[in-house]
PDB file of N, CA and C in Angstrom:
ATOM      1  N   UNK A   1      26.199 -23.057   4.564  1.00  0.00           N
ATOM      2  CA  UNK A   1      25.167 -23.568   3.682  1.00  0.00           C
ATOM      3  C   UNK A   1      24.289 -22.416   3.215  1.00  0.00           C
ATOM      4  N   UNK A   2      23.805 -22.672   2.188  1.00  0.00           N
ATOM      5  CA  UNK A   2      23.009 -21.637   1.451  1.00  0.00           C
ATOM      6  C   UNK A   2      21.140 -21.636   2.197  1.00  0.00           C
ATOM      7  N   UNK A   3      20.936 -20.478   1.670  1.00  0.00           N
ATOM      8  CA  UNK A   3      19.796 -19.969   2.071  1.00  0.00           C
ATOM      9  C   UNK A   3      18.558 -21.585   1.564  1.00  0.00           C
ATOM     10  N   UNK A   4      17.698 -22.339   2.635  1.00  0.00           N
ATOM     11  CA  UNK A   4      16.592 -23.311   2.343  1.00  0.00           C
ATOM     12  C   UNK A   4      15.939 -22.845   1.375  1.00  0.00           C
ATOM     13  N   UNK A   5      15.744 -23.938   0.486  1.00  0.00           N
ATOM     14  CA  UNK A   5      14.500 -23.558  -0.628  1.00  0.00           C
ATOM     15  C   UNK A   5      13.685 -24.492  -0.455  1.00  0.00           C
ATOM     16  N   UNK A   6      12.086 -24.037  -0.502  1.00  0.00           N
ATOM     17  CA  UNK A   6      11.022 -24.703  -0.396  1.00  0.00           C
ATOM     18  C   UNK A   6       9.914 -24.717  -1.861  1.00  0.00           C
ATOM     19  N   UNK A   7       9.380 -25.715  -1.235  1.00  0.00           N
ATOM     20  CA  UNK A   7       7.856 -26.030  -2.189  1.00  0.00           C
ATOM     21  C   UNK A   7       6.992 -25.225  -1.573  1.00  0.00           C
ATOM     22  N   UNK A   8       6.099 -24.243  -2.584  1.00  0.00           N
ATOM     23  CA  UNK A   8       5.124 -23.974  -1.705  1.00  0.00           C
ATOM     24  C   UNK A   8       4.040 -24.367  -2.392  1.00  0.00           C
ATOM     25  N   UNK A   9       3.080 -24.900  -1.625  1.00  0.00           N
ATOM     26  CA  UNK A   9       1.355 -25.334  -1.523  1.00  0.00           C
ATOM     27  C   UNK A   9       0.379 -24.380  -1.185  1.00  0.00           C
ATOM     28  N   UNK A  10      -0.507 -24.629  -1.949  1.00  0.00           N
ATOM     29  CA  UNK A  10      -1.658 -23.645  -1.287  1.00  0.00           C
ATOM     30  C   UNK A  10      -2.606 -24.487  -0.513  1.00  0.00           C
ATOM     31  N   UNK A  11      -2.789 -23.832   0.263  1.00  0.00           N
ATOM     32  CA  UNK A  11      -3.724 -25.145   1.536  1.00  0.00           C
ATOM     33  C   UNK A  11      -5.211 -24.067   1.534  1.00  0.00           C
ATOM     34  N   UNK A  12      -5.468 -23.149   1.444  1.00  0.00           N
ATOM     35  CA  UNK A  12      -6.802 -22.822   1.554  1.00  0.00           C
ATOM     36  C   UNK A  12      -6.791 -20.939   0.832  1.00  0.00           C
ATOM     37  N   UNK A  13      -7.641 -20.724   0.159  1.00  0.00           N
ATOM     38  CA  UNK A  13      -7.878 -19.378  -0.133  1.00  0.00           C
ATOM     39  C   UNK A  13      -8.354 -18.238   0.986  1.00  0.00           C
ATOM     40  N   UNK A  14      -8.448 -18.503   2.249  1.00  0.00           N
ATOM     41  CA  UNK A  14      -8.653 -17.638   3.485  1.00  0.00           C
ATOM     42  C   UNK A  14      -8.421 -18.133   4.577  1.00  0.00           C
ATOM     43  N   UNK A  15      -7.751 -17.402   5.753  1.00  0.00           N
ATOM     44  CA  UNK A  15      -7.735 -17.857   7.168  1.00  0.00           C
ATOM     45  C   UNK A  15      -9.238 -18.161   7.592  1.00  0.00           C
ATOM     46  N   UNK A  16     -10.103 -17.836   6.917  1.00  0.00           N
ATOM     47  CA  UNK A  16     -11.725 -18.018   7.318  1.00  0.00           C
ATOM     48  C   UNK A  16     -11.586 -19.679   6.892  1.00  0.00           C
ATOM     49  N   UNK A  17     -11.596 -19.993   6.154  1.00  0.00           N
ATOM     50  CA  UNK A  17     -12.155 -21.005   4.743  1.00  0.00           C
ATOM     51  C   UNK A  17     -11.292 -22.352   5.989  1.00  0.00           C
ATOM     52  N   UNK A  18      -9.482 -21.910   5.950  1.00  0.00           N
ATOM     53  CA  UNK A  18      -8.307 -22.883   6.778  1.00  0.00           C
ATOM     54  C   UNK A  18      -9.252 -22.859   8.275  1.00  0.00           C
ATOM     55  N   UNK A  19      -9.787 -22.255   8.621  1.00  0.00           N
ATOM     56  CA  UNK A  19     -10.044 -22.447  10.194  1.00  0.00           C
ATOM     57  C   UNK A  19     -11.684 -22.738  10.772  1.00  0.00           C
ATOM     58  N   UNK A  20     -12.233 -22.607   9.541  1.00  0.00           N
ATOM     59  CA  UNK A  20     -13.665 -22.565   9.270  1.00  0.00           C
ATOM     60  C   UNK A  20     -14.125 -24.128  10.824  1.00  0.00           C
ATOM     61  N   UNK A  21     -13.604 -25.155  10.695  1.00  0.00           N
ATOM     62  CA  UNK A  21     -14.074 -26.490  11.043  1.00  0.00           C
ATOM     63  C   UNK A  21     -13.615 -27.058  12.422  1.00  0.00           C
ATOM     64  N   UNK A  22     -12.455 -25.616  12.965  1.00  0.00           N
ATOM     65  CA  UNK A  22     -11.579 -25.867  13.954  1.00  0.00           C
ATOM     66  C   UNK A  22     -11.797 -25.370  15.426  1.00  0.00           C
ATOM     67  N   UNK A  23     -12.644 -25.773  16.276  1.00  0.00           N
ATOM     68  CA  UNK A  23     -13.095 -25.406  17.692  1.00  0.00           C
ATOM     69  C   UNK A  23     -12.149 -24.706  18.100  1.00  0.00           C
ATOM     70  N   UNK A  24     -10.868 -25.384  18.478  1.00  0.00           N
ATOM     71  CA  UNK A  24      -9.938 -24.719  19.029  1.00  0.00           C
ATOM     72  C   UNK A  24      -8.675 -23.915  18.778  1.00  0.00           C
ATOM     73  N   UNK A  25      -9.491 -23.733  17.054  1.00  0.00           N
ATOM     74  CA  UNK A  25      -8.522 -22.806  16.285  1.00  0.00           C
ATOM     75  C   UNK A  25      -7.146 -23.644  15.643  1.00  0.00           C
ATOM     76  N   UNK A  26      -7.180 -25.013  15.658  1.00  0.00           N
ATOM     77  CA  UNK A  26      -6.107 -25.462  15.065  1.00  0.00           C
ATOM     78  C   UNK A  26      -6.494 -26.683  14.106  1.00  0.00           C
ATOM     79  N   UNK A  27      -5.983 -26.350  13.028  1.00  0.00           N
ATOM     80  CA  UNK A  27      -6.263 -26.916  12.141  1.00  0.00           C
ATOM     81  C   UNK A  27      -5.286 -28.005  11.773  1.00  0.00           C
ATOM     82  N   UNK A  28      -5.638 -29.311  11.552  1.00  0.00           N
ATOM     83  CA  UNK A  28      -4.405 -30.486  10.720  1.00  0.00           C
ATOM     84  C   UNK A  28      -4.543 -30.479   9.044  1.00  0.00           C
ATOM     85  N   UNK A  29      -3.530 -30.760   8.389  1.00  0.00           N
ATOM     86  CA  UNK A  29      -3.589 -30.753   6.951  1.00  0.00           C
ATOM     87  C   UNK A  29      -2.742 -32.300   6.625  1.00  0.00           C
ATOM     88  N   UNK A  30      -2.796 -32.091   5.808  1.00  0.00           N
ATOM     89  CA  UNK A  30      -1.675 -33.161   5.142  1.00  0.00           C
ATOM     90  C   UNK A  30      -1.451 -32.827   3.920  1.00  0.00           C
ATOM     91  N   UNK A  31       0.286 -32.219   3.774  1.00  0.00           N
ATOM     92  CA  UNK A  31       1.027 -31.991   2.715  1.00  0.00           C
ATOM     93  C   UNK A  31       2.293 -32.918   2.611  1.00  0.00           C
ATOM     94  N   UNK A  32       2.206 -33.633   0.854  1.00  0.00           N
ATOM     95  CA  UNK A  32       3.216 -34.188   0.586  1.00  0.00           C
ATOM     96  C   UNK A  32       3.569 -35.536   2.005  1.00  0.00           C
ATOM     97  N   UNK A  33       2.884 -35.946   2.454  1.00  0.00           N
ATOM     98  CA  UNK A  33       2.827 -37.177   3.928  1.00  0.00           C
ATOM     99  C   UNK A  33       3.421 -36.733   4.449  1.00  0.00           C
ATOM    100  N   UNK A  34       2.865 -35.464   5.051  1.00  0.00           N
ATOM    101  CA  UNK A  34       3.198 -34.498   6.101  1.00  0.00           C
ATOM    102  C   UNK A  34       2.048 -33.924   6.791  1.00  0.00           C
ATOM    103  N   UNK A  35       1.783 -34.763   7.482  1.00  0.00           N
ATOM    104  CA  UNK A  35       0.681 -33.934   9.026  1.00  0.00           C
ATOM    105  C   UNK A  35       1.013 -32.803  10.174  1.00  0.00           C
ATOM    106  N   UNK A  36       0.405 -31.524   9.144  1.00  0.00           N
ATOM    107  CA  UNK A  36       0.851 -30.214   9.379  1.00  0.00           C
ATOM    108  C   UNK A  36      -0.389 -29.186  10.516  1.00  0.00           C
ATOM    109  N   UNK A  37       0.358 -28.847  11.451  1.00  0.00           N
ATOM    110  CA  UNK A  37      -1.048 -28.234  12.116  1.00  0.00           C
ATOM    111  C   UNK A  37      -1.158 -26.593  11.344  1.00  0.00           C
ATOM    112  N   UNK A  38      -2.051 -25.526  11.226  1.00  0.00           N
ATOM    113  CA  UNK A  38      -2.064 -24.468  11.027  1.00  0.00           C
ATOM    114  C   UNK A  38      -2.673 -24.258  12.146  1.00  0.00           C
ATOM    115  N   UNK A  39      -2.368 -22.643  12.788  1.00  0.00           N
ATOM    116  CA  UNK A  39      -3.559 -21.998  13.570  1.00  0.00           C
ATOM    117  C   UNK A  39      -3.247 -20.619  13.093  1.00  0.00           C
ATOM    118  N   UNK A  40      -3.896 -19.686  13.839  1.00  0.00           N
ATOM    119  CA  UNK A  40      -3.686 -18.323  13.555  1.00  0.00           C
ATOM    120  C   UNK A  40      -4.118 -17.387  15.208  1.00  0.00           C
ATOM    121  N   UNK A  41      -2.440 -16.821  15.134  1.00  0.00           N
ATOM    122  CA  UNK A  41      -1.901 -16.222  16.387  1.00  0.00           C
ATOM    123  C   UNK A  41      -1.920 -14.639  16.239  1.00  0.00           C
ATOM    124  N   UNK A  42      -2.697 -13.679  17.205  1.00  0.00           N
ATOM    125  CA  UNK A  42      -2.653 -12.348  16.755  1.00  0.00           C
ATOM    126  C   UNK A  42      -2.058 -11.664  15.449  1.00  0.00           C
ATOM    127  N   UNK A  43      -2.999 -12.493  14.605  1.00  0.00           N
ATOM    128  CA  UNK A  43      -3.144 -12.031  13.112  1.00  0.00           C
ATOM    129  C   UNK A  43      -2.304 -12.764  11.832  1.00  0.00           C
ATOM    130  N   UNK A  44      -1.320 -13.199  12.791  1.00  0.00           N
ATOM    131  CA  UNK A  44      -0.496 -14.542  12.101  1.00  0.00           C
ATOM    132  C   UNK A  44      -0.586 -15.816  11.707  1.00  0.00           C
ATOM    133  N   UNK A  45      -0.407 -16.153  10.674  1.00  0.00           N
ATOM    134  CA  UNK A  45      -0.643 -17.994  10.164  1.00  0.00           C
ATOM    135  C   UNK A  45       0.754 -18.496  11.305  1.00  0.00           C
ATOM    136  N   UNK A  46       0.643 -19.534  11.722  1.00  0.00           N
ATOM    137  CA  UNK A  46       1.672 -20.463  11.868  1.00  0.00           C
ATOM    138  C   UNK A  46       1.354 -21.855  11.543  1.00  0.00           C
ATOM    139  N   UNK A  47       2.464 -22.672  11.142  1.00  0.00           N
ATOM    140  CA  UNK A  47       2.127 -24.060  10.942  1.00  0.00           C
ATOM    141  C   UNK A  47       3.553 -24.632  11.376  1.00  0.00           C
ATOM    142  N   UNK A  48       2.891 -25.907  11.927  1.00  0.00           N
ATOM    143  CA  UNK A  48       4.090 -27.073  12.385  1.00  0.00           C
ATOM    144  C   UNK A  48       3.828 -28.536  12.865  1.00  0.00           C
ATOM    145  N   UNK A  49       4.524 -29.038  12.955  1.00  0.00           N
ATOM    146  CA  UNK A  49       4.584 -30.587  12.762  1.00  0.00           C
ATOM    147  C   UNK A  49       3.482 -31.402  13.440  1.00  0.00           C
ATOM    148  N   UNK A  50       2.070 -32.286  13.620  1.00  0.00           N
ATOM    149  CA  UNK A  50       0.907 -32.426  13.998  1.00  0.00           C
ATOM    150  C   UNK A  50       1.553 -33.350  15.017  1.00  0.00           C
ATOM    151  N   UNK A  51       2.473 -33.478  15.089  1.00  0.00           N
ATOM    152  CA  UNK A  51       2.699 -34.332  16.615  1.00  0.00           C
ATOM    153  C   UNK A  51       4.192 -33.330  17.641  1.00  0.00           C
ATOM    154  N   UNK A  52       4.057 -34.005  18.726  1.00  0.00           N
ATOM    155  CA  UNK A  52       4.690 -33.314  19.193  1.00  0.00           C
ATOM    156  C   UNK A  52       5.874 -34.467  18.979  1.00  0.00           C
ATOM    157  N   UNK A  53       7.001 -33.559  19.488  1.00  0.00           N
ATOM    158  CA  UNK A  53       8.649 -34.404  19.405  1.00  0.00           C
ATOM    159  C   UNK A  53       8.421 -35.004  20.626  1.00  0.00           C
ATOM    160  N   UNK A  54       7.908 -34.986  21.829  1.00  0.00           N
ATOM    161  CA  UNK A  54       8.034 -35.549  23.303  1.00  0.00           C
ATOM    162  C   UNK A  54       8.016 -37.017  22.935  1.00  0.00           C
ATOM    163  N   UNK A  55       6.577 -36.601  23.041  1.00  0.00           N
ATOM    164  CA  UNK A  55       5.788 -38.377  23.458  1.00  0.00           C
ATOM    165  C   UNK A  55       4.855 -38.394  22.065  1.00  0.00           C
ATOM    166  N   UNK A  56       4.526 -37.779  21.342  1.00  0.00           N
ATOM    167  CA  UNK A  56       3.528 -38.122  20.092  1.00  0.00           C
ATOM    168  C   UNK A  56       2.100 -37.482  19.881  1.00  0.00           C
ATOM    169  N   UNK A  57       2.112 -36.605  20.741  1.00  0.00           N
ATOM    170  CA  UNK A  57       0.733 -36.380  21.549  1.00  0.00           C
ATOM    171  C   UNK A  57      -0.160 -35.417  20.175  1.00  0.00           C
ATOM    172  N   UNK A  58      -1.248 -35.422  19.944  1.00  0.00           N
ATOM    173  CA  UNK A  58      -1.898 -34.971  18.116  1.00  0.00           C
ATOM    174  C   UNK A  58      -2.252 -33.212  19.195  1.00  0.00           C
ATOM    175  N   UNK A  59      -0.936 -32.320  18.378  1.00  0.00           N
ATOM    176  CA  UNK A  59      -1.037 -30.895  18.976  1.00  0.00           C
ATOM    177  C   UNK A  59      -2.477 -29.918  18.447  1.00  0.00           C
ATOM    178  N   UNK A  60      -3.141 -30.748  17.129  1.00  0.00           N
ATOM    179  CA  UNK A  60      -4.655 -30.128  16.455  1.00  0.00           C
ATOM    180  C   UNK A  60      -5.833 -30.346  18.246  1.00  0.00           C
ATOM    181  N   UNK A  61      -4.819 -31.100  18.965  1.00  0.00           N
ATOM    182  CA  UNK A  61      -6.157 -31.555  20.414  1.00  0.00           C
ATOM    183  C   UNK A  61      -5.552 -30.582  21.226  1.00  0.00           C
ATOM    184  N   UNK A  62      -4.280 -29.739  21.197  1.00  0.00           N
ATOM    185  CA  UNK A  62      -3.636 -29.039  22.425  1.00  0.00           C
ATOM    186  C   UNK A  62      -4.423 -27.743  22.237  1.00  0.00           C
ATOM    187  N   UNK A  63      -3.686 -26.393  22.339  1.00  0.00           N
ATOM    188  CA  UNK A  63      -4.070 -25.197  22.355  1.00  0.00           C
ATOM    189  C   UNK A  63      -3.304 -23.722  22.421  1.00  0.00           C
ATOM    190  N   UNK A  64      -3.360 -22.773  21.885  1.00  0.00           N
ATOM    191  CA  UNK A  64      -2.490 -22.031  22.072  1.00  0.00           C
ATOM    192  C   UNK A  64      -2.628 -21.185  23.430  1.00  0.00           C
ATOM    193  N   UNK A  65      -1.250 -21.041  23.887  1.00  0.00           N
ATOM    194  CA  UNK A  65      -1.680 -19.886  25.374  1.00  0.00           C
ATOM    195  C   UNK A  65      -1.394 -18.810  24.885  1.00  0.00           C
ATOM    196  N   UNK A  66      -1.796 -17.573  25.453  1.00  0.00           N
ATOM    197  CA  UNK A  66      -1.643 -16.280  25.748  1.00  0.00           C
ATOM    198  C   UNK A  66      -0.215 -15.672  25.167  1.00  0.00           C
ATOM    199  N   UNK A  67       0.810 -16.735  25.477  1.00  0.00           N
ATOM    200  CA  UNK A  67       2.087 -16.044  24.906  1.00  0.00           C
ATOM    201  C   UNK A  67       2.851 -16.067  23.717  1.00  0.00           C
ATOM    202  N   UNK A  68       1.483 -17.396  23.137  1.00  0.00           N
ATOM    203  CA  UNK A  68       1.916 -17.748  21.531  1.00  0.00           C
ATOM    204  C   UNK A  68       2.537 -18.785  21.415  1.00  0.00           C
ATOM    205  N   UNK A  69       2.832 -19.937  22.706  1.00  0.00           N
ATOM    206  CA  UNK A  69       2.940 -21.080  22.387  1.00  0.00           C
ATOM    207  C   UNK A  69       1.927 -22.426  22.101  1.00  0.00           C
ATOM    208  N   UNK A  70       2.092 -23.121  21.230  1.00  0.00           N
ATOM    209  CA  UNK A  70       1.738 -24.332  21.343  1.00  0.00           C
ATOM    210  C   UNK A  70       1.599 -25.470  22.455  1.00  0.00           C
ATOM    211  N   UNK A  71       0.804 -25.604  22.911  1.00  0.00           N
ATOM    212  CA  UNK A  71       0.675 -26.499  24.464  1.00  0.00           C
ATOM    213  C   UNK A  71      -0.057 -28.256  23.986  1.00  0.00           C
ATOM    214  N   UNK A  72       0.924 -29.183  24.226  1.00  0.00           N
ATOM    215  CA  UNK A  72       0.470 -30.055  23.554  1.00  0.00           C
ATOM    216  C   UNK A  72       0.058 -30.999  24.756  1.00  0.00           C
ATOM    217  N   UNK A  73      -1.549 -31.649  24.431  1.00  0.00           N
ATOM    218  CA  UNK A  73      -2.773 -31.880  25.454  1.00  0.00           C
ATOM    219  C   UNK A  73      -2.328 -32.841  26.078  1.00  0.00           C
ATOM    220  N   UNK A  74      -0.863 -33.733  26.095  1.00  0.00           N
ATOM    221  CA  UNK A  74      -0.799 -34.933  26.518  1.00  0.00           C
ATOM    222  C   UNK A  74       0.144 -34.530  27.793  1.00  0.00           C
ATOM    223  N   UNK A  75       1.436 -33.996  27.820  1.00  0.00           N
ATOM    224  CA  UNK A  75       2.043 -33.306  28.875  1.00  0.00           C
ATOM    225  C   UNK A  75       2.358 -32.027  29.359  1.00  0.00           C
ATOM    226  N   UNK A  76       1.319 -31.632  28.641  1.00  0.00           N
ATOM    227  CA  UNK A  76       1.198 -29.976  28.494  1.00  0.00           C
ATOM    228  C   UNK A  76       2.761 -29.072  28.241  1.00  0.00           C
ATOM    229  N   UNK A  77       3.794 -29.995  27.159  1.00  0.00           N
ATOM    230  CA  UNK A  77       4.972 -29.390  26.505  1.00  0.00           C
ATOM    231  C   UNK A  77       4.534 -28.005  25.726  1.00  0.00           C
ATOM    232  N   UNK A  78       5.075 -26.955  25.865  1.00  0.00           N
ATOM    233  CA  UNK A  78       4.970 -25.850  25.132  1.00  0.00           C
ATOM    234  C   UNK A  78       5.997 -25.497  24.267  1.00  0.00           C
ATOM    235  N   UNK A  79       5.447 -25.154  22.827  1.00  0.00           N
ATOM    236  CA  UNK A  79       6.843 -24.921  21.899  1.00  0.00           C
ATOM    237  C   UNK A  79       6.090 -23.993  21.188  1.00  0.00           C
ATOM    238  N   UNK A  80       7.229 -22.513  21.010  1.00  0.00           N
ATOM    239  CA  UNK A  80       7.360 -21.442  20.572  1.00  0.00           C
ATOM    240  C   UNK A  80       6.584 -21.728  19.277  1.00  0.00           C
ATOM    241  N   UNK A  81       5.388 -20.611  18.660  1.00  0.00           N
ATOM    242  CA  UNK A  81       4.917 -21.405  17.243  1.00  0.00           C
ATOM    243  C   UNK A  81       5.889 -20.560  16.602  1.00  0.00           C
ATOM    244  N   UNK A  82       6.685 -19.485  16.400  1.00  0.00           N
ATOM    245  CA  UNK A  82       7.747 -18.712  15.592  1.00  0.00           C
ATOM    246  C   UNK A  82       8.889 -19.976  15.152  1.00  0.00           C
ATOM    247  N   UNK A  83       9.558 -20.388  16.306  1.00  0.00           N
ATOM    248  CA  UNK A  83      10.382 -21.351  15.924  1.00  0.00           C
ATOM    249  C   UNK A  83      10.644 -22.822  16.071  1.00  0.00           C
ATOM    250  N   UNK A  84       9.976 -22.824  17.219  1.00  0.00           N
ATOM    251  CA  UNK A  84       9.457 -24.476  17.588  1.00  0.00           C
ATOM    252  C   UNK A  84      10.351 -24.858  18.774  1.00  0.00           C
ATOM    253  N   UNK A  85      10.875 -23.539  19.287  1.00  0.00           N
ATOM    254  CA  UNK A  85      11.814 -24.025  20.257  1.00  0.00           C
ATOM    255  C   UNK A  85      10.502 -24.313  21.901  1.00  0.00           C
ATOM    256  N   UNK A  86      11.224 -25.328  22.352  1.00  0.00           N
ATOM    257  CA  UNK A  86      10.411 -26.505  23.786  1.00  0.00           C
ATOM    258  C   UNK A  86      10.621 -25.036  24.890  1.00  0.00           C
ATOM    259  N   UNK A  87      10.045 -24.231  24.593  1.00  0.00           N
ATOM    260  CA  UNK A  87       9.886 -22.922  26.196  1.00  0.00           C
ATOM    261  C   UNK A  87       9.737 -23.531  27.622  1.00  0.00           C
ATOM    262  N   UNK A  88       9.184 -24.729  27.884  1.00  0.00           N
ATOM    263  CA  UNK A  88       8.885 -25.205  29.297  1.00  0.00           C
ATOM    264  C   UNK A  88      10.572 -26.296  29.639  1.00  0.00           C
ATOM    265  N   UNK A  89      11.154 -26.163  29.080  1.00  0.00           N
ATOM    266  CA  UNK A  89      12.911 -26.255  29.714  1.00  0.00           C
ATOM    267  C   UNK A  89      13.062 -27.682  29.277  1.00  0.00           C
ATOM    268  N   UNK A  90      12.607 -28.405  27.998  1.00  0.00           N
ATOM    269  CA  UNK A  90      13.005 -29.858  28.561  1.00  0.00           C
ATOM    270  C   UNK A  90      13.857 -30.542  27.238  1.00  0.00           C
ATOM    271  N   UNK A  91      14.072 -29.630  26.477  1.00  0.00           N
ATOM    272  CA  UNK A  91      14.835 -29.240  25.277  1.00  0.00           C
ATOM    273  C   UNK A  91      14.859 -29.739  23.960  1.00  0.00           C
ATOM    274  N   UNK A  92      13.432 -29.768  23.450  1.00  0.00           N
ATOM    275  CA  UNK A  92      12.632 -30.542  22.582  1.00  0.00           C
ATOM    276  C   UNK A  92      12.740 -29.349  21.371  1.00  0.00           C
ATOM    277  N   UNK A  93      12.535 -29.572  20.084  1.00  0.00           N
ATOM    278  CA  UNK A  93      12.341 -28.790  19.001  1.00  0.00           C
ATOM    279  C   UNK A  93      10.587 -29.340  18.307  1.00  0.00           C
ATOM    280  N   UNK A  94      10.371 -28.074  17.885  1.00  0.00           N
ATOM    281  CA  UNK A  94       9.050 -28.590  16.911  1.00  0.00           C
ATOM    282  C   UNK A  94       9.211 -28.208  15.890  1.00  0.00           C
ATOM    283  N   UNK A  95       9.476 -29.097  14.301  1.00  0.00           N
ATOM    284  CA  UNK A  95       9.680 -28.843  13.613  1.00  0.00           C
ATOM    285  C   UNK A  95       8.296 -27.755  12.730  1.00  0.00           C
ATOM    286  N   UNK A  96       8.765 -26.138  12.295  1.00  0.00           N
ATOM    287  CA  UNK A  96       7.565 -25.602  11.960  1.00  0.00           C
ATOM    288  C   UNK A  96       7.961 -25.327  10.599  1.00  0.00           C
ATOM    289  N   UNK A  97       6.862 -24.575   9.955  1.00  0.00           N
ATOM    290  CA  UNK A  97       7.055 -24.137   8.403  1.00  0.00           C
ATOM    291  C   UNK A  97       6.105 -22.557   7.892  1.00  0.00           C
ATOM    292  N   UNK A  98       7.197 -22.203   7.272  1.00  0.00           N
ATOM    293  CA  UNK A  98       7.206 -21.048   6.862  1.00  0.00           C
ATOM    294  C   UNK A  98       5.306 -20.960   5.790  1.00  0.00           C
ATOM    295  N   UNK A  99       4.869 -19.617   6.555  1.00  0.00           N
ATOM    296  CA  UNK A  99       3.665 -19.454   5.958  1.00  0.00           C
ATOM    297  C   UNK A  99       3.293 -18.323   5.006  1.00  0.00           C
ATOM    298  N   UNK A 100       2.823 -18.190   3.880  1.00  0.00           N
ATOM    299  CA  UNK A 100       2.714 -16.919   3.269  1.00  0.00           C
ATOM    300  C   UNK A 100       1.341 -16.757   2.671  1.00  0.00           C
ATOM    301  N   UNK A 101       0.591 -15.610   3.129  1.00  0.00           N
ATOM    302  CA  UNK A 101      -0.504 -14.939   2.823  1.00  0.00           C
ATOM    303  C   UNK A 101      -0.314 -14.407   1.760  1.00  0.00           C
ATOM    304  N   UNK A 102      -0.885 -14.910   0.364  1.00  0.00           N
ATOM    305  CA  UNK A 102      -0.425 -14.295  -1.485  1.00  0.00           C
ATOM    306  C   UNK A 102      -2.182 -14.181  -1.443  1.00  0.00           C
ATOM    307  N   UNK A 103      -2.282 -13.128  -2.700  1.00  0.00           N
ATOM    308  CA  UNK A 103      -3.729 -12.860  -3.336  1.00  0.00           C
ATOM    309  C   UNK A 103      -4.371 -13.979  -3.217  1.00  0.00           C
ATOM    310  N   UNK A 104      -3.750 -15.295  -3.962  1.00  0.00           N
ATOM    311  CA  UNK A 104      -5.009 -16.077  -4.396  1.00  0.00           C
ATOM    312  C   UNK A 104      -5.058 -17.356  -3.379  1.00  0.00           C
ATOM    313  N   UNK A 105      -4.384 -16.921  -1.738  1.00  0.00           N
ATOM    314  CA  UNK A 105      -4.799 -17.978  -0.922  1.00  0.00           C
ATOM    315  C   UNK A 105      -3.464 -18.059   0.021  1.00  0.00           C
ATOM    316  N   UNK A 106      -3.187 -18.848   1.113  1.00  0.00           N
ATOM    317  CA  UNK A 106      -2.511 -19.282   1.193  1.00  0.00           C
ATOM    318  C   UNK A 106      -1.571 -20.459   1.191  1.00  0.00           C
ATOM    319  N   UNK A 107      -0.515 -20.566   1.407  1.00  0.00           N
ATOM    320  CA  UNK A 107       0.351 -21.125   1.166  1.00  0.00           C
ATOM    321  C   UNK A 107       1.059 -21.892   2.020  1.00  0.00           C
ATOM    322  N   UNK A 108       2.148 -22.571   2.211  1.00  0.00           N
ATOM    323  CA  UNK A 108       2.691 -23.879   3.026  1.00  0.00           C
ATOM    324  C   UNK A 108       4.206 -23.777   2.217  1.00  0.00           C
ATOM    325  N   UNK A 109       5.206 -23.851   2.996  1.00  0.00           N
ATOM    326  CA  UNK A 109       6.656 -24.129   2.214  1.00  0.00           C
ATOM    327  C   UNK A 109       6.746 -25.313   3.302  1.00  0.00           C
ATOM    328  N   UNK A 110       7.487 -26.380   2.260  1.00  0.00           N
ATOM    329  CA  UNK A 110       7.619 -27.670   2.734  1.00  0.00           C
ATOM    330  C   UNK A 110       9.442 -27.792   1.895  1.00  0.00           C
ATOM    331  N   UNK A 111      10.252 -27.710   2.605  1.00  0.00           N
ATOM    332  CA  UNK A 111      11.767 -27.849   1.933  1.00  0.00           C
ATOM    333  C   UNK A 111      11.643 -28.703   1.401  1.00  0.00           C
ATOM    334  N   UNK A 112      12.270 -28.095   0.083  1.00  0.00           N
ATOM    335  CA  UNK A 112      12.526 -28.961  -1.392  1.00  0.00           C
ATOM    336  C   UNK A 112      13.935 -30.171  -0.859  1.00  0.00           C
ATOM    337  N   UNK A 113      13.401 -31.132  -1.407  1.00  0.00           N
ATOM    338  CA  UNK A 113      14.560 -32.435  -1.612  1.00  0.00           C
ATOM    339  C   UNK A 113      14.768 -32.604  -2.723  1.00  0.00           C
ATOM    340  N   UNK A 114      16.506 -32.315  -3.068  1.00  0.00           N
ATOM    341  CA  UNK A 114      16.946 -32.758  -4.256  1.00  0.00           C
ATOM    342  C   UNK A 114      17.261 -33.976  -4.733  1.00  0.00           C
ATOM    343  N   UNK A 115      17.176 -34.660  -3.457  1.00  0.00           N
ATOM    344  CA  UNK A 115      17.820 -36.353  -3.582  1.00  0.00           C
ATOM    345  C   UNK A 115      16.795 -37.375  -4.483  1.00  0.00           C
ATOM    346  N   UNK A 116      15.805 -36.594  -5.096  1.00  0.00           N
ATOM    347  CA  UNK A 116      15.159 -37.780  -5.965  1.00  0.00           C
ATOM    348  C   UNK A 116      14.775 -36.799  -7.087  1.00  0.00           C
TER     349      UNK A 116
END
């Protein structure tokens, strides 16, 4: 299969502006009826899916640890924010999305659907 193509969105003109409202550094959005978390990891945007795959648990309430995972507040599941892979062994995926820092803000890729 060929290389994913996405939509991209602009969700805020600064990591200041996206994180401005967020205690624990993680932010929820909603793109296209998609509840998207952002945070920002030693200097990096990441974003991914506002619930976890486990049990449902809202990951904008979890937190990031030390090693750059996502720790979600309900069973304390950890998933890689790079790829979304379940690091604590129980073999869960978190679906994440590609982030890009452009001049006039950033951005959100949400894969394009051709089916409509």
């Amino acid at each position: 299969m060929g290389e994913k193509k996405y939509r991209w969105h602009r969700i805020a003109g600064s990591k200041e502006e996206l994180l401005l409202n967020s205690p624990n550094g993680i932010c929820e959005i909603r793109i296209q009826e998609k509840n998207i978390c952002i945070t920002n990891y030693r200097e990096g945007l990441y974003a991914f899916s506002a619930k976890c795959p486990h049990a449902g648990g809202y990951l904008s309430e979890g937190y990031v640890d030390i090693q750059g995972n996502i720790v979600c507040p309900v069973h304390r599941y950890k998933f890689n924010l790079a790829n979304g892979r379940n690091v604590s062994g129980e073999g869960y995926y978190l679906k994440t999305y590609p982030v890009e820092i452009r001049e006039d803000g950033i951005y959100v890729g949400i894969e394009a659907s051709w089916l409509f």
